[in-house]
N, C-alpha and C. Protein backbone atom coordinates (compact mmCIF):
# COMPACT_ATOMS: atom_id res chain seq x y z
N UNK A 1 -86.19 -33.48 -19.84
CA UNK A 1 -85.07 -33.50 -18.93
C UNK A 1 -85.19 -32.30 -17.98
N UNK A 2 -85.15 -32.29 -17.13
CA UNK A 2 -84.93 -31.81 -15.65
C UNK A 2 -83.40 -31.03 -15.12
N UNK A 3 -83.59 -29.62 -15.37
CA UNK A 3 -81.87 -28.91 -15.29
C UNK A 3 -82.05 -27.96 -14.58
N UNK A 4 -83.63 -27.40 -13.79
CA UNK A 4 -83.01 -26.53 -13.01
C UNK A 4 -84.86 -26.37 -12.21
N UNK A 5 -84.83 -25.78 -11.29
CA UNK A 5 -86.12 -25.50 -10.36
C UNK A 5 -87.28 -25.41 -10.65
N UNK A 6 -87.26 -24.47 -11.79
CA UNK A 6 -88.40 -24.60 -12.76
C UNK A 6 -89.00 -25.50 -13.91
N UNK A 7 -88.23 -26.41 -14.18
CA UNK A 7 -88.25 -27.53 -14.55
C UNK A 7 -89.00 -28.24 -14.08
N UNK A 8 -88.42 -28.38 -12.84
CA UNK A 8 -89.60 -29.37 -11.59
C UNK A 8 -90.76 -29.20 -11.06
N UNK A 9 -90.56 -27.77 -11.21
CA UNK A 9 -91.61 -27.23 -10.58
C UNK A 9 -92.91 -27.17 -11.45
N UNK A 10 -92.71 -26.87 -12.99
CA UNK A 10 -93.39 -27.35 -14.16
C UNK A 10 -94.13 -28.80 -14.40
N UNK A 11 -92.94 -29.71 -14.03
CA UNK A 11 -93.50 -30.91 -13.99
C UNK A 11 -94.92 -31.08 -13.25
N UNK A 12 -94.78 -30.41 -11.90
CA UNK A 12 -95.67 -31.10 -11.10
C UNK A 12 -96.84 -31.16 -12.03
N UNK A 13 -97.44 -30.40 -12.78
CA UNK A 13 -99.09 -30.59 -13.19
C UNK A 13 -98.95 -31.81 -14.24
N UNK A 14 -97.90 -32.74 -14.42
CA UNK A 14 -98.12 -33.82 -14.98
C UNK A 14 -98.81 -35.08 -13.89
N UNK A 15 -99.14 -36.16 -14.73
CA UNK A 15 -99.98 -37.11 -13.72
C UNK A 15 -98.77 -38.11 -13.71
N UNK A 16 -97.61 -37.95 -13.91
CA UNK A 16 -96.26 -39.03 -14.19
C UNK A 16 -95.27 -38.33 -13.73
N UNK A 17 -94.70 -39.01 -12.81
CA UNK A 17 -93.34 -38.44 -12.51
C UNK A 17 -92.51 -38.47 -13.74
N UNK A 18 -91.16 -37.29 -13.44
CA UNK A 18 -90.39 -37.42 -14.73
C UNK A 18 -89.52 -38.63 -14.69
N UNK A 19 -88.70 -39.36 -15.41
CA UNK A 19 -88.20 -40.61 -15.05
C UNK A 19 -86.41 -40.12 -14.57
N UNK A 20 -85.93 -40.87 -14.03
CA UNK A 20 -84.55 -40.60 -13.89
C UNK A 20 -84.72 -39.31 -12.67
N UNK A 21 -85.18 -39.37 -11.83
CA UNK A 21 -84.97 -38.65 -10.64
C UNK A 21 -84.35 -39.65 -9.46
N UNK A 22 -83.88 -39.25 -8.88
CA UNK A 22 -82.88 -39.73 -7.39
C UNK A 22 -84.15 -39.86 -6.83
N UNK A 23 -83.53 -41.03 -5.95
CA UNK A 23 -85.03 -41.19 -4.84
C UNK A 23 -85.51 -39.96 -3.85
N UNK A 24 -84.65 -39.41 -3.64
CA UNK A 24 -84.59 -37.61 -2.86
C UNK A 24 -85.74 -36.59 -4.03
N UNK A 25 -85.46 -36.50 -5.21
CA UNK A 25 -86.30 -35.86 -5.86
C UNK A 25 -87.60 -36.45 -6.11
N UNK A 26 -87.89 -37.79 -6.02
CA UNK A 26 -88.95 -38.68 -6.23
C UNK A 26 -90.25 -38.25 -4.73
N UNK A 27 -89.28 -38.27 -3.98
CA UNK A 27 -90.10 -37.91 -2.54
C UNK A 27 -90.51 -36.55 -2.55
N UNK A 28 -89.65 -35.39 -3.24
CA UNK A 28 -89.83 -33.80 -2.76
C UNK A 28 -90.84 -33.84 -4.44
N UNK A 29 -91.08 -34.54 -5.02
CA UNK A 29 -91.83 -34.37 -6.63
C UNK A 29 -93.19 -34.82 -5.86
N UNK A 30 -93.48 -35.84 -5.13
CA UNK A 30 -94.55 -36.15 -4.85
C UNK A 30 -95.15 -35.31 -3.58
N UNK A 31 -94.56 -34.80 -2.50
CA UNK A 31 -94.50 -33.93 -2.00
C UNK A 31 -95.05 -32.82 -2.47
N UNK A 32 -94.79 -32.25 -3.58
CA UNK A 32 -94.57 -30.95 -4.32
C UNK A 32 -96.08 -31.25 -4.99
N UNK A 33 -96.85 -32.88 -4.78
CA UNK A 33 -98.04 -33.11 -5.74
C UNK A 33 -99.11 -33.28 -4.67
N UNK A 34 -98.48 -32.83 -3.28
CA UNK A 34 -99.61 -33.27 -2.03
C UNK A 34 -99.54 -34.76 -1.21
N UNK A 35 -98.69 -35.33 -2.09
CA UNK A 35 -98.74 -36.93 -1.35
C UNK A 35 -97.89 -36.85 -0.38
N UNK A 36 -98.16 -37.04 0.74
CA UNK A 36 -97.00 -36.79 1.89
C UNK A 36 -96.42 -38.48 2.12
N UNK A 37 -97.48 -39.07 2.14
CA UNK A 37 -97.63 -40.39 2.52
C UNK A 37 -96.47 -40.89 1.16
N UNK A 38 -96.89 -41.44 0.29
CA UNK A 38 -95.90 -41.56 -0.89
C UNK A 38 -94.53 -40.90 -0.88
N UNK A 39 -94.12 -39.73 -0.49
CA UNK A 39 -92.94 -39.08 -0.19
C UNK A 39 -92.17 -39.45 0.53
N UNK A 40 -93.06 -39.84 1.91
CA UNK A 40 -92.88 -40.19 3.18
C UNK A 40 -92.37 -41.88 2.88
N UNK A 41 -93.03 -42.63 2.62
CA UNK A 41 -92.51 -43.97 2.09
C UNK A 41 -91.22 -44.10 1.42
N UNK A 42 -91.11 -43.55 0.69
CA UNK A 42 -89.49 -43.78 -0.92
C UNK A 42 -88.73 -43.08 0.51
N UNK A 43 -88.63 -42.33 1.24
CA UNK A 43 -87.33 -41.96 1.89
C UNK A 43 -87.45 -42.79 3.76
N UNK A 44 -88.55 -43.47 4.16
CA UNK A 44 -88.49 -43.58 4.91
C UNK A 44 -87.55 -44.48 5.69
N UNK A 45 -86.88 -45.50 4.91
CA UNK A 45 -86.03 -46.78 5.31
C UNK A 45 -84.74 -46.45 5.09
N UNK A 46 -84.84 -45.36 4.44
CA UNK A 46 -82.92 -45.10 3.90
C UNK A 46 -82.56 -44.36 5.11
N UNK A 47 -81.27 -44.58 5.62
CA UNK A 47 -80.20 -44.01 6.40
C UNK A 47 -79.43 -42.80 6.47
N UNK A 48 -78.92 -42.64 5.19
CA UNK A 48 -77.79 -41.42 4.49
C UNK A 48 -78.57 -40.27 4.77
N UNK A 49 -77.11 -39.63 5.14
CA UNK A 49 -77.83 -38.03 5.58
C UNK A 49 -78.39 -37.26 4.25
N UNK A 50 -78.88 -37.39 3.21
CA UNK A 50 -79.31 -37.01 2.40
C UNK A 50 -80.65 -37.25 2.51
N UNK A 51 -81.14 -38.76 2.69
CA UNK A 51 -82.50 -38.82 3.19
C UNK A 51 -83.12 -38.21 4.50
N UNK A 52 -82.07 -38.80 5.21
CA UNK A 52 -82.22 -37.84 6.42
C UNK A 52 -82.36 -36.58 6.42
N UNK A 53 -82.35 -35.90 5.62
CA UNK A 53 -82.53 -34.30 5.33
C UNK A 53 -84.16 -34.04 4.72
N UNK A 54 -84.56 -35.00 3.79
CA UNK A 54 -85.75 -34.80 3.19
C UNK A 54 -86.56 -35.71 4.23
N UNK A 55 -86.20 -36.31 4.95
CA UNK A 55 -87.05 -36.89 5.56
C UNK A 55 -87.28 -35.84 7.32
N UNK A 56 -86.52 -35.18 7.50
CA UNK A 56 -86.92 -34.01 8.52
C UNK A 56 -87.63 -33.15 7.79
N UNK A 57 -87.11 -32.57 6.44
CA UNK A 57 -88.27 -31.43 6.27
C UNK A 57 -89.84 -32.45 6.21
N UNK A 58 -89.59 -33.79 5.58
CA UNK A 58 -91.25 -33.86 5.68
C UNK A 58 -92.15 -34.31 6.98
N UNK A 59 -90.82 -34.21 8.02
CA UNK A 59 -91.71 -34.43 9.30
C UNK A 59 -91.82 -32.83 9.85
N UNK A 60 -91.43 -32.09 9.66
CA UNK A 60 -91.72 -30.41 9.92
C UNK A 60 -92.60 -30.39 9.28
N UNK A 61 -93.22 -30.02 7.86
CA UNK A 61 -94.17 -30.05 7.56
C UNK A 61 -95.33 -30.80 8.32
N UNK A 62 -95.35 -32.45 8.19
CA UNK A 62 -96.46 -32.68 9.05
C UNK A 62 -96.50 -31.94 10.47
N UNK A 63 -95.86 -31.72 10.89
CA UNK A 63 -95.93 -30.41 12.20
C UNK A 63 -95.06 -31.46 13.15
N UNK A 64 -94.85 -32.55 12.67
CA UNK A 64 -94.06 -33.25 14.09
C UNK A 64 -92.90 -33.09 14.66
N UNK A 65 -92.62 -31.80 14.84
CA UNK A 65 -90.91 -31.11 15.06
C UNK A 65 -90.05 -31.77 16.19
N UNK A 66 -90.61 -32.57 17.08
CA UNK A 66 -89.86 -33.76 17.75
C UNK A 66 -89.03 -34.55 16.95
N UNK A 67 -90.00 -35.39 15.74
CA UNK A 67 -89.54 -36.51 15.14
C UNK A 67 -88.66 -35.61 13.82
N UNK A 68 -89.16 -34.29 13.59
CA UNK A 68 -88.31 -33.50 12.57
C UNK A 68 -86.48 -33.31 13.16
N UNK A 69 -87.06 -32.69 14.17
CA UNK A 69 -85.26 -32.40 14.61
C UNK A 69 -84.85 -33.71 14.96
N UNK A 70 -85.06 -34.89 15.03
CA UNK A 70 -84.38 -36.21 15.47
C UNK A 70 -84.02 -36.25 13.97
N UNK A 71 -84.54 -36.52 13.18
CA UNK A 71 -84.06 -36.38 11.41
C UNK A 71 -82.95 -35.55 11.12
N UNK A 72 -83.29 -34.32 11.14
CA UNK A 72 -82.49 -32.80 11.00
C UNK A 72 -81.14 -33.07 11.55
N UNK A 73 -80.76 -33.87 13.17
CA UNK A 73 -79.83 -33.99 13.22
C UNK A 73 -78.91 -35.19 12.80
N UNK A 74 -79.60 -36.39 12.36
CA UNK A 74 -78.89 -37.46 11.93
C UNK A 74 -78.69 -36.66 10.02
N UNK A 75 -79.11 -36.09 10.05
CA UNK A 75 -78.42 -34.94 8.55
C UNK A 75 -77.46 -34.29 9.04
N UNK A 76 -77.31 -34.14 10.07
CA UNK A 76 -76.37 -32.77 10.38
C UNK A 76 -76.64 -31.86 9.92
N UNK A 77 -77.77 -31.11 10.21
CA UNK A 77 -78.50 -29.79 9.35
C UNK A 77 -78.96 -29.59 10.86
N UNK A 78 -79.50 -28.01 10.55
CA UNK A 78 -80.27 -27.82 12.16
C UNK A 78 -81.46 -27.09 11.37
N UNK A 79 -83.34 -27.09 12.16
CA UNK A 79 -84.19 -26.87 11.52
C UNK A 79 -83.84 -25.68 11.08
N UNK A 80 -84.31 -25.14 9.55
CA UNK A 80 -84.09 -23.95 9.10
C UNK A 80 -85.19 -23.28 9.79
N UNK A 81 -85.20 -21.68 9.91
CA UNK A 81 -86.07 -20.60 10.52
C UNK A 81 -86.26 -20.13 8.76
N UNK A 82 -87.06 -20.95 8.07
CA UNK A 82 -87.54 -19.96 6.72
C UNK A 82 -88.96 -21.34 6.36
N UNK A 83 -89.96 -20.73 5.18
CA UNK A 83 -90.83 -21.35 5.32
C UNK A 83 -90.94 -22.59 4.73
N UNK A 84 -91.56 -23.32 4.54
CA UNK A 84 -91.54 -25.06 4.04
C UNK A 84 -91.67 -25.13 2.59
N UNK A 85 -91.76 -23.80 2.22
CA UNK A 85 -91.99 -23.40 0.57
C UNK A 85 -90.26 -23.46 0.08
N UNK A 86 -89.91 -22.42 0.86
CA UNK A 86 -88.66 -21.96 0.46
C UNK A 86 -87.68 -23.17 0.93
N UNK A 87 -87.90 -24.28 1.99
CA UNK A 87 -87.27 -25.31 1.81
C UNK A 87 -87.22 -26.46 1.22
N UNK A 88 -88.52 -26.70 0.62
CA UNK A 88 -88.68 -27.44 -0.33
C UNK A 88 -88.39 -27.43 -1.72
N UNK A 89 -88.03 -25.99 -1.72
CA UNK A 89 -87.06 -25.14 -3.26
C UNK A 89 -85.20 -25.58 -2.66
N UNK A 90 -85.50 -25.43 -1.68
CA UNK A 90 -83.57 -25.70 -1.24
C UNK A 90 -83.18 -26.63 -1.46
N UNK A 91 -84.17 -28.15 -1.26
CA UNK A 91 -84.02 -28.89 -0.99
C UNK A 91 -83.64 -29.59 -2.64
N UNK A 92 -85.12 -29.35 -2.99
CA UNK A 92 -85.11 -29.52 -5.08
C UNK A 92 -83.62 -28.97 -5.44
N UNK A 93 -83.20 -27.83 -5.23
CA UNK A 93 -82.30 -27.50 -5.88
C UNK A 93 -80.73 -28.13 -5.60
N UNK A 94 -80.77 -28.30 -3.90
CA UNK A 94 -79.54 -29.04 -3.96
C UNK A 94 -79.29 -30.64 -4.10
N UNK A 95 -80.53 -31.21 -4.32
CA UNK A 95 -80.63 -32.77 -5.19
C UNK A 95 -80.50 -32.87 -7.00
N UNK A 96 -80.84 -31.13 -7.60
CA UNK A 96 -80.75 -31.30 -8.92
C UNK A 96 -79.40 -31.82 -9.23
């Protein structure tokens, strides 16, 4: 079971996701394993500003900050000024 950052962050060196994650943690777990593409898929069709949030940070990361801030703002978030490490910990933590 899965209760706090390090948890997840532990997980990653498994070859199995943990089960019972939100589709938001499913994307930032595979993410967190290099698959952008796979990440990028599970959040790409959903609407809710929640996806919309993981789905701007993973277009910042790919560097596409056009298609990132079009995301960022259908979240109502504005791009953070900190690094893709430390938002991908923000992000884990406020989906735990």
């Amino acid at each position: 079971m899965i209760i706090n950052i390090q948890d997840f962050k532990d997980s990653l060196i498994s070859e199995t996701i943990p089960s019972n994650l939100s589709v938001h943690l499913q994307a930032l777990w595979h993410d967190g394993k290099g698959d952008w593409k796979t990440a990028h898929d599970l959040i790409d069709h959903l609407n809710d500003k929640r996806s919309a949030h993981v789905h701007a940070y993973l277009h910042r990361k790919e560097g596409d900050i056009w298609n990132a801030d079009y995301w960022y703002n259908r979240a109502s978030q504005s791009r953070p000024n900190i690094s893709l490490e430390k938002e991908w910990e923000n992000l884990v933590s406020l989906f735990l």
